[in-house]
PDB file of N, CA and C in Angstrom:
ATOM      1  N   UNK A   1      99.003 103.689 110.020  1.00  0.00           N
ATOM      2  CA  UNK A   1      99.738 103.705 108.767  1.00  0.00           C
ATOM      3  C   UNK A   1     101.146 104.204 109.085  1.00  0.00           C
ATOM      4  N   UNK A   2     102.282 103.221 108.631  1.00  0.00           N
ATOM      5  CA  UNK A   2     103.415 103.958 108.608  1.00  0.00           C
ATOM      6  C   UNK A   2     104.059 104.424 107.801  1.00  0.00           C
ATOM      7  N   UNK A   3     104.926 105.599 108.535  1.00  0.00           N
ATOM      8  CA  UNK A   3     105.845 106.270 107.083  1.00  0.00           C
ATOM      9  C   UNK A   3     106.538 105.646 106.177  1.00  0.00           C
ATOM     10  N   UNK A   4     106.806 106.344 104.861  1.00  0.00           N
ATOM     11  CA  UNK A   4     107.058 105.698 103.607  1.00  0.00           C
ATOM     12  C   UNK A   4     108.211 106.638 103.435  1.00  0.00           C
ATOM     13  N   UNK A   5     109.291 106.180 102.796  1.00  0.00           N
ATOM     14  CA  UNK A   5     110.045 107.258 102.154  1.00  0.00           C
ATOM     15  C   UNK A   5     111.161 107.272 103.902  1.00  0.00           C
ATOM     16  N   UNK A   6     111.346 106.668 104.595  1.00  0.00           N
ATOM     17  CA  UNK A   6     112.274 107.104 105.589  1.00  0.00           C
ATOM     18  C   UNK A   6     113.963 106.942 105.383  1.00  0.00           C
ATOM     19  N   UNK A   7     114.570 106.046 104.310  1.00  0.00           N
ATOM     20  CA  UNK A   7     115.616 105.691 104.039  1.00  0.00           C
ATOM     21  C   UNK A   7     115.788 104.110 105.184  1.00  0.00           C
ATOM     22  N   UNK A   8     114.798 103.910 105.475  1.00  0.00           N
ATOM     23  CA  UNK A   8     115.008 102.092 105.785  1.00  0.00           C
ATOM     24  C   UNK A   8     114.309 101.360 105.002  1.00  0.00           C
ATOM     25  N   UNK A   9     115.078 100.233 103.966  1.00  0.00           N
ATOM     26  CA  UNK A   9     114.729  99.545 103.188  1.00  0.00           C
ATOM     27  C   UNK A   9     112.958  98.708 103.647  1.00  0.00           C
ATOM     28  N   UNK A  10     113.113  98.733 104.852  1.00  0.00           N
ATOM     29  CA  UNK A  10     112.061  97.726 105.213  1.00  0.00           C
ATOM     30  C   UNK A  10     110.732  99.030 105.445  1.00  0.00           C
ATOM     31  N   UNK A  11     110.550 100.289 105.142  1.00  0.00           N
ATOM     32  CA  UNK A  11     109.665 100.659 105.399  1.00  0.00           C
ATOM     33  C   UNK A  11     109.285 100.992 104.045  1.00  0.00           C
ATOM     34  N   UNK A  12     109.902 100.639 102.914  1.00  0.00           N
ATOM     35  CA  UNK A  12     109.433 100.868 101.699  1.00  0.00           C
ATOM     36  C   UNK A  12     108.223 100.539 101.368  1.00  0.00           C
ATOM     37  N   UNK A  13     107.453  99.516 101.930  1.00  0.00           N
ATOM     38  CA  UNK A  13     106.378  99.057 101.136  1.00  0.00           C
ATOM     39  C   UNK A  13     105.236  99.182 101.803  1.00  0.00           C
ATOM     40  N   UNK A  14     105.242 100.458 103.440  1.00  0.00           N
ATOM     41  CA  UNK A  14     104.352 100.163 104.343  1.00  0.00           C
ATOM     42  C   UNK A  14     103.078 100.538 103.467  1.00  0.00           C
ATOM     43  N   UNK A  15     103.223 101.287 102.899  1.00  0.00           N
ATOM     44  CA  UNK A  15     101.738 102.213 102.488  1.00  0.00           C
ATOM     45  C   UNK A  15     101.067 100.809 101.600  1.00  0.00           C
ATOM     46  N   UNK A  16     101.482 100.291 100.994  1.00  0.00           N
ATOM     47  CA  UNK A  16     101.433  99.948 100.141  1.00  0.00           C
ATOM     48  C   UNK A  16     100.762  98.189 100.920  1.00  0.00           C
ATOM     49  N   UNK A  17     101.443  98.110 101.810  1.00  0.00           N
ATOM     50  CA  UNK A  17     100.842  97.004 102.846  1.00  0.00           C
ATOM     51  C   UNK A  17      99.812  97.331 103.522  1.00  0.00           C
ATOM     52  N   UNK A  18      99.430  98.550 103.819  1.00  0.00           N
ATOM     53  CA  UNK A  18      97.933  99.064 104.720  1.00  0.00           C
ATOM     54  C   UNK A  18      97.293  98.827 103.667  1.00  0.00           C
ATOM     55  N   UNK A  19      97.094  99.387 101.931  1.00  0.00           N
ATOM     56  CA  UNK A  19      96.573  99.155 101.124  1.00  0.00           C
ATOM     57  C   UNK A  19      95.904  98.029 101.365  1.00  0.00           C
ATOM     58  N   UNK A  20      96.755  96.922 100.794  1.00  0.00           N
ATOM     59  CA  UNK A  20      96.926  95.477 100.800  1.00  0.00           C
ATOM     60  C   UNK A  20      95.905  94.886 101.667  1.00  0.00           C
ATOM     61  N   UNK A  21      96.125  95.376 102.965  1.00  0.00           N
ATOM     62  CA  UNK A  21      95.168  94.849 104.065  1.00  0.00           C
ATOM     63  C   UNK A  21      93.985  95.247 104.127  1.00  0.00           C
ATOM     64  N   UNK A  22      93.696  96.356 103.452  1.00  0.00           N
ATOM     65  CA  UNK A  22      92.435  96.881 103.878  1.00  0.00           C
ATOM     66  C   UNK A  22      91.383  96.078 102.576  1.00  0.00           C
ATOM     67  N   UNK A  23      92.395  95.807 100.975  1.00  0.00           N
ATOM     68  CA  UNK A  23      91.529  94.818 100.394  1.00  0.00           C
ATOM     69  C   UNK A  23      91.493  93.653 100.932  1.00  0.00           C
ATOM     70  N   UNK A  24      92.209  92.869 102.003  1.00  0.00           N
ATOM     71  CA  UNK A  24      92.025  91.890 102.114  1.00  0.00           C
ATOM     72  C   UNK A  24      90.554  92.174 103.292  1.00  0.00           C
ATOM     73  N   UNK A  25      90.986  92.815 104.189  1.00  0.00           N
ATOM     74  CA  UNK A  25      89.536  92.790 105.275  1.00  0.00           C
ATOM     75  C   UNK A  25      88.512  92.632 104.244  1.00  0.00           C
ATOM     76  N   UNK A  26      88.439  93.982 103.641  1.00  0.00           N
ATOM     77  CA  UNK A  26      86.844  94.255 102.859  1.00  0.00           C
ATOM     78  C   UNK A  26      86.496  92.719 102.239  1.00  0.00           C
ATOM     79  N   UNK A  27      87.391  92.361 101.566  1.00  0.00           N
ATOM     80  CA  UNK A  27      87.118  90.733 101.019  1.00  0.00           C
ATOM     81  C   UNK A  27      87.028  89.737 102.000  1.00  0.00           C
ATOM     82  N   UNK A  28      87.634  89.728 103.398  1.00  0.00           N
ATOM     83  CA  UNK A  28      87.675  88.262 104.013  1.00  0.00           C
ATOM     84  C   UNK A  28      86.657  88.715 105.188  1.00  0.00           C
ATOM     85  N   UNK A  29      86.390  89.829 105.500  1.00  0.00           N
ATOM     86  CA  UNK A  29      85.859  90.174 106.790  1.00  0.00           C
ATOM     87  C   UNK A  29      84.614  91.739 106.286  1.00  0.00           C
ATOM     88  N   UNK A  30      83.786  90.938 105.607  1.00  0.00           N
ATOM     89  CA  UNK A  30      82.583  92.215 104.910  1.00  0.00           C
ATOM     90  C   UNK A  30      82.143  93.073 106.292  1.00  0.00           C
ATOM     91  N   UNK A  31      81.812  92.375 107.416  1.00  0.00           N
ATOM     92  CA  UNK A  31      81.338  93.624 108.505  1.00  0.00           C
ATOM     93  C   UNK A  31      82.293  94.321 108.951  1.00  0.00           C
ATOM     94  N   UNK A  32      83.907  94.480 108.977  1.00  0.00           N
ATOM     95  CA  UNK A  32      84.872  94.834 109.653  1.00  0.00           C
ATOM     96  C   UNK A  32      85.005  96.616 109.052  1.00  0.00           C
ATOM     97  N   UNK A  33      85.305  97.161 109.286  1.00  0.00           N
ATOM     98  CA  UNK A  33      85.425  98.373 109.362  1.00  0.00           C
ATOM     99  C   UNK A  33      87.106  98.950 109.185  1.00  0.00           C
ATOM    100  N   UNK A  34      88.119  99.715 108.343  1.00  0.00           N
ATOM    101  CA  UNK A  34      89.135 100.116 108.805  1.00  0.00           C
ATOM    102  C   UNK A  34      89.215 101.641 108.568  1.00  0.00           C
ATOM    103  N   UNK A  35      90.410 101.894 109.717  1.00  0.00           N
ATOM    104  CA  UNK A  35      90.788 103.564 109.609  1.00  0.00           C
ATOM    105  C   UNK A  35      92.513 103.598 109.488  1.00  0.00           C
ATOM    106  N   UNK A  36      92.924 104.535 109.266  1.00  0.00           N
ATOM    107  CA  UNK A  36      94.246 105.125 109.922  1.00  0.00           C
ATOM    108  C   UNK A  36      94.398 106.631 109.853  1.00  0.00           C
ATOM    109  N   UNK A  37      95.620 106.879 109.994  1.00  0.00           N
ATOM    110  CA  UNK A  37      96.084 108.343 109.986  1.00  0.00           C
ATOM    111  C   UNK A  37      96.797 108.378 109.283  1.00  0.00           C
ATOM    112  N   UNK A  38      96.165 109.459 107.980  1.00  0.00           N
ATOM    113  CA  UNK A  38      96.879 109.701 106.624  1.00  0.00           C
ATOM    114  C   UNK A  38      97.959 109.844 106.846  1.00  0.00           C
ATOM    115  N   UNK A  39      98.037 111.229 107.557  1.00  0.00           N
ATOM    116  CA  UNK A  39      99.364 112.059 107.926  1.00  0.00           C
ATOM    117  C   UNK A  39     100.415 111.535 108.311  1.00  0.00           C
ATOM    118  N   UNK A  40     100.330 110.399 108.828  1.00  0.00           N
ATOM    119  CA  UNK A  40     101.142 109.496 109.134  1.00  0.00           C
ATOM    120  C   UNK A  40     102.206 108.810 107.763  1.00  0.00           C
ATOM    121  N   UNK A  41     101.664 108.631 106.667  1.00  0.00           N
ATOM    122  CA  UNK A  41     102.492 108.011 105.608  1.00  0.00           C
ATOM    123  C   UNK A  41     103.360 109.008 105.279  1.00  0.00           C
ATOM    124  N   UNK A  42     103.248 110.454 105.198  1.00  0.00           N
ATOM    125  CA  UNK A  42     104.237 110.912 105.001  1.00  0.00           C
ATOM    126  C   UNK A  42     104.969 111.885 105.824  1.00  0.00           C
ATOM    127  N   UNK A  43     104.926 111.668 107.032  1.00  0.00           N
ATOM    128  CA  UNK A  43     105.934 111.980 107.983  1.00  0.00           C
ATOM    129  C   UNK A  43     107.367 112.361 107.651  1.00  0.00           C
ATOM    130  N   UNK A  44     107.943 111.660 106.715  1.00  0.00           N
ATOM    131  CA  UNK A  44     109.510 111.511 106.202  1.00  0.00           C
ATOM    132  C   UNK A  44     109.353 112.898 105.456  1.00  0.00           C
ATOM    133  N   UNK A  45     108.319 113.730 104.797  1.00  0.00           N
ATOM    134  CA  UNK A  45     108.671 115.108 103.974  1.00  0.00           C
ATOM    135  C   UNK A  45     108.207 115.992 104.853  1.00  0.00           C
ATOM    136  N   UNK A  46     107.683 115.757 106.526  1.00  0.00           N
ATOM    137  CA  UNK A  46     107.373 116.812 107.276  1.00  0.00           C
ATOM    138  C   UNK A  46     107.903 117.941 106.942  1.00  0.00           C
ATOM    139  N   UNK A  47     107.433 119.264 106.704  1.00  0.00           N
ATOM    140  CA  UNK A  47     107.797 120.756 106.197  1.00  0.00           C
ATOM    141  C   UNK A  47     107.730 120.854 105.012  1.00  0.00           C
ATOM    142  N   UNK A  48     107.453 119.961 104.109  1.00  0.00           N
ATOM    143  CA  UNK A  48     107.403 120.190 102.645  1.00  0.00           C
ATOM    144  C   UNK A  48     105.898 120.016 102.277  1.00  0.00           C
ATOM    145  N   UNK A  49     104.504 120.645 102.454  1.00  0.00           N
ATOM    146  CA  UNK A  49     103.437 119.965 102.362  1.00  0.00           C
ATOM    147  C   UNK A  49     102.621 120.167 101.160  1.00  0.00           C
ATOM    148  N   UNK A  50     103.256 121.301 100.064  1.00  0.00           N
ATOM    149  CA  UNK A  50     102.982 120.611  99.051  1.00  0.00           C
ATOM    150  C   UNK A  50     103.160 118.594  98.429  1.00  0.00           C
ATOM    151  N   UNK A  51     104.308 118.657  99.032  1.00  0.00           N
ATOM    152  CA  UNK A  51     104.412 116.726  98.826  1.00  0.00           C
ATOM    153  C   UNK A  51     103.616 116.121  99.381  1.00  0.00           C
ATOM    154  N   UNK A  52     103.904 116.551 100.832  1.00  0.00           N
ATOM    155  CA  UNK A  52     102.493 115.779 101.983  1.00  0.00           C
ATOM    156  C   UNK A  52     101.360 115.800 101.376  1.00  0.00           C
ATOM    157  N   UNK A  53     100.903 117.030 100.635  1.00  0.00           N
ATOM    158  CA  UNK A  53      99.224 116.736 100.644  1.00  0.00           C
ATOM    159  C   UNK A  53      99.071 116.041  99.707  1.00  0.00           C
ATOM    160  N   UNK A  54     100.203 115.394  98.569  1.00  0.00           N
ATOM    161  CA  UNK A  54      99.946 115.274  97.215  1.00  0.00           C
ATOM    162  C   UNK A  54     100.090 113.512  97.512  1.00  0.00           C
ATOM    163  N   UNK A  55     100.630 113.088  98.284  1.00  0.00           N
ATOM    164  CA  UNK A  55     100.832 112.225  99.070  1.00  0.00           C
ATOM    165  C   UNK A  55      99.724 111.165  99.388  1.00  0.00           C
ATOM    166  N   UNK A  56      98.744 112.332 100.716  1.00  0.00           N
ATOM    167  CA  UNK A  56      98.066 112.137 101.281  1.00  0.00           C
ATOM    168  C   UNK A  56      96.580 111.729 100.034  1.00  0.00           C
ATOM    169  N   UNK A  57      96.714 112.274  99.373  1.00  0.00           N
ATOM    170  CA  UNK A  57      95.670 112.756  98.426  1.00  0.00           C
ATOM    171  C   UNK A  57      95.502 111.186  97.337  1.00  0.00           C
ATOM    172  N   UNK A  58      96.534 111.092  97.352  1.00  0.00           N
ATOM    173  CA  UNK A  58      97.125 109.507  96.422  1.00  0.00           C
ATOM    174  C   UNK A  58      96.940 108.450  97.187  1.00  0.00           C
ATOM    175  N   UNK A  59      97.033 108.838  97.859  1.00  0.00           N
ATOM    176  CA  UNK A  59      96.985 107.577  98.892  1.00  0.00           C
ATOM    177  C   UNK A  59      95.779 107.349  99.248  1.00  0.00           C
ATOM    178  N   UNK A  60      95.171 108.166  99.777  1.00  0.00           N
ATOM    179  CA  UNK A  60      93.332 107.982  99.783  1.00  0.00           C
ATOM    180  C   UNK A  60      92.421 107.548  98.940  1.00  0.00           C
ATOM    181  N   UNK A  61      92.781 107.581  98.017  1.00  0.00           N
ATOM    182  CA  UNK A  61      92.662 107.427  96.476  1.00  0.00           C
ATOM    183  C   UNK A  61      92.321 105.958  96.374  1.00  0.00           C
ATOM    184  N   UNK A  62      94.015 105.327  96.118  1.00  0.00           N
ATOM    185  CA  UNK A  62      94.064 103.834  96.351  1.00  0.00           C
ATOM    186  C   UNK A  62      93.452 103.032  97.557  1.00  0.00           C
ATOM    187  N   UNK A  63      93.542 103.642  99.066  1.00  0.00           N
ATOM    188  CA  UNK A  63      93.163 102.826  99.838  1.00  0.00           C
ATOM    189  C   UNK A  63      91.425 103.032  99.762  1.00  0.00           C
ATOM    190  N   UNK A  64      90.927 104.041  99.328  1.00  0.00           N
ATOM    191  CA  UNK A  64      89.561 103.624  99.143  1.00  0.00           C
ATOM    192  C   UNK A  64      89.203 103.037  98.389  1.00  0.00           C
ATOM    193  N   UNK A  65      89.544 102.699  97.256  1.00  0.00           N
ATOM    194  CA  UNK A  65      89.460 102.024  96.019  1.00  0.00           C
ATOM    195  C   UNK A  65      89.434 100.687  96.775  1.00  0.00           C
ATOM    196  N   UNK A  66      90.303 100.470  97.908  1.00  0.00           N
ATOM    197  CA  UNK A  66      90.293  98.905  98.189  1.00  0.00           C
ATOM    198  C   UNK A  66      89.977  98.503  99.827  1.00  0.00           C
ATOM    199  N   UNK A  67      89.512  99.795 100.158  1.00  0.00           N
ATOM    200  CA  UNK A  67      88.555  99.119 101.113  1.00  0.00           C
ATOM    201  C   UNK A  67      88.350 100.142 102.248  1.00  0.00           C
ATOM    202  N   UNK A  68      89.386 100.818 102.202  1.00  0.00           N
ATOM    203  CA  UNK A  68      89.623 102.058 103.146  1.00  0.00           C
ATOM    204  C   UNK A  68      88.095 102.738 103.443  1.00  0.00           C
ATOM    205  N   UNK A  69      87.636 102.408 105.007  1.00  0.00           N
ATOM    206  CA  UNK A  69      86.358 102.958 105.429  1.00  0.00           C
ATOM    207  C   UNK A  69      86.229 104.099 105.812  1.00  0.00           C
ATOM    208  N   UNK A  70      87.101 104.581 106.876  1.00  0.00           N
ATOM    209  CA  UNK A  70      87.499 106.171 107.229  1.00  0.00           C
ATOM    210  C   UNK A  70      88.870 106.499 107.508  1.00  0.00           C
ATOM    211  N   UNK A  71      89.433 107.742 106.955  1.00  0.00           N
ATOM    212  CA  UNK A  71      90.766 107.777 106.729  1.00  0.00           C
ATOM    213  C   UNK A  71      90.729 109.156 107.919  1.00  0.00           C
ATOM    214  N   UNK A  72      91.507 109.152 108.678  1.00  0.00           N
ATOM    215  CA  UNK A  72      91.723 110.489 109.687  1.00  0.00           C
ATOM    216  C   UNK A  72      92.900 111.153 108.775  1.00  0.00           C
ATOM    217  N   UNK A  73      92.432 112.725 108.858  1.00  0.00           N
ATOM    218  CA  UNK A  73      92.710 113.489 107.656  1.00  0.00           C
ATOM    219  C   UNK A  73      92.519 115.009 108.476  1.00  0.00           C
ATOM    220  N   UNK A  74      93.294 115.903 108.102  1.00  0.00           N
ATOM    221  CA  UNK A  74      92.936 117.413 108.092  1.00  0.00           C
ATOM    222  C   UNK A  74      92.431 117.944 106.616  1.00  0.00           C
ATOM    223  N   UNK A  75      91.000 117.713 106.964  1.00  0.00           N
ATOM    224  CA  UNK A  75      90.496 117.681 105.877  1.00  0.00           C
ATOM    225  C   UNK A  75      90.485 119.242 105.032  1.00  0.00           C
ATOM    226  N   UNK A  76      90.715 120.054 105.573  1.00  0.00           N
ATOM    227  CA  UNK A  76      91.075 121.939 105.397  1.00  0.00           C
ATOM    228  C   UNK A  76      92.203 121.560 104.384  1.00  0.00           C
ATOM    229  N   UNK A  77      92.752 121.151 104.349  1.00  0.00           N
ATOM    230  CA  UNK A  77      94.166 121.147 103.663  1.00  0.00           C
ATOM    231  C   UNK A  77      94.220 119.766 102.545  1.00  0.00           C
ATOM    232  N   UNK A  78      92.881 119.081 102.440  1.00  0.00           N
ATOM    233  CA  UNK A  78      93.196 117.704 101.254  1.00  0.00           C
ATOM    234  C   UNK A  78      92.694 118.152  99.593  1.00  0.00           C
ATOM    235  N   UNK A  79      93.428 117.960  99.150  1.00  0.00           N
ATOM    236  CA  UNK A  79      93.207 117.856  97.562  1.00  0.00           C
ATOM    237  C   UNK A  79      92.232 116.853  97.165  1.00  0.00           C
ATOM    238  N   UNK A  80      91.308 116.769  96.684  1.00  0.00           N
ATOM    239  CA  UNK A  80      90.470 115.778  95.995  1.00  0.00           C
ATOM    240  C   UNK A  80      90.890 115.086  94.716  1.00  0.00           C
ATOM    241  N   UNK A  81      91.556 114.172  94.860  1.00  0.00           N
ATOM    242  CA  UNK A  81      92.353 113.002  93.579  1.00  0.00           C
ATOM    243  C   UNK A  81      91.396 111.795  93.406  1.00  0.00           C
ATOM    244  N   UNK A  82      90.547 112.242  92.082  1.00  0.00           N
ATOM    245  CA  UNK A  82      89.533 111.399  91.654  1.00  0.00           C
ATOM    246  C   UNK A  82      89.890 110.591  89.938  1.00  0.00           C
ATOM    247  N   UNK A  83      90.941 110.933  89.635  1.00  0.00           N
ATOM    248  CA  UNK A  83      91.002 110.328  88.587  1.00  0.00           C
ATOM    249  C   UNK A  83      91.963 109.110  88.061  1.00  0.00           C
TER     250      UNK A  83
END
């Protein structure tokens, strides 16, 4: 997963494209399996981790909703965003 939020126009929509892909696997490819590294999307607020986790937390959210199988996470530090 890549960072979001870096000030290059073209990385605006990465999160949002792992999303994307992971509904498309679950739909085009039912045995396939995906992961990434949360921590990774928000790299760009490194030192601010109230944002990071709130981030991280949103984001897990959506990509499980659409297909996301295992997300690598420091899980000590994740907020649970269920609604």
């Amino acid at each position: 997963i890549f960072a979001v939020a870096t000030g290059i126009e073209e990385h605006n929509n990465y999160a949002v494209d792992f999303i994307e892909a992971c509904a498309y696997i679950r739909d085009n490819l039912p045995y396939a399996l995906t992961s990434g590294g949360v921590s990774n999307v928000s790299f760009s607020f490194r030192g601010n981790n109230p944002v990071r986790e709130a981030i991280h937390s949103v984001f897990l959210y959506y990509a499980i909703q659409n297909g996301l199988t295992m997300g690598i996470v420091n899980a000590g530090q994740l907020e649970i965003y269920d609604e």
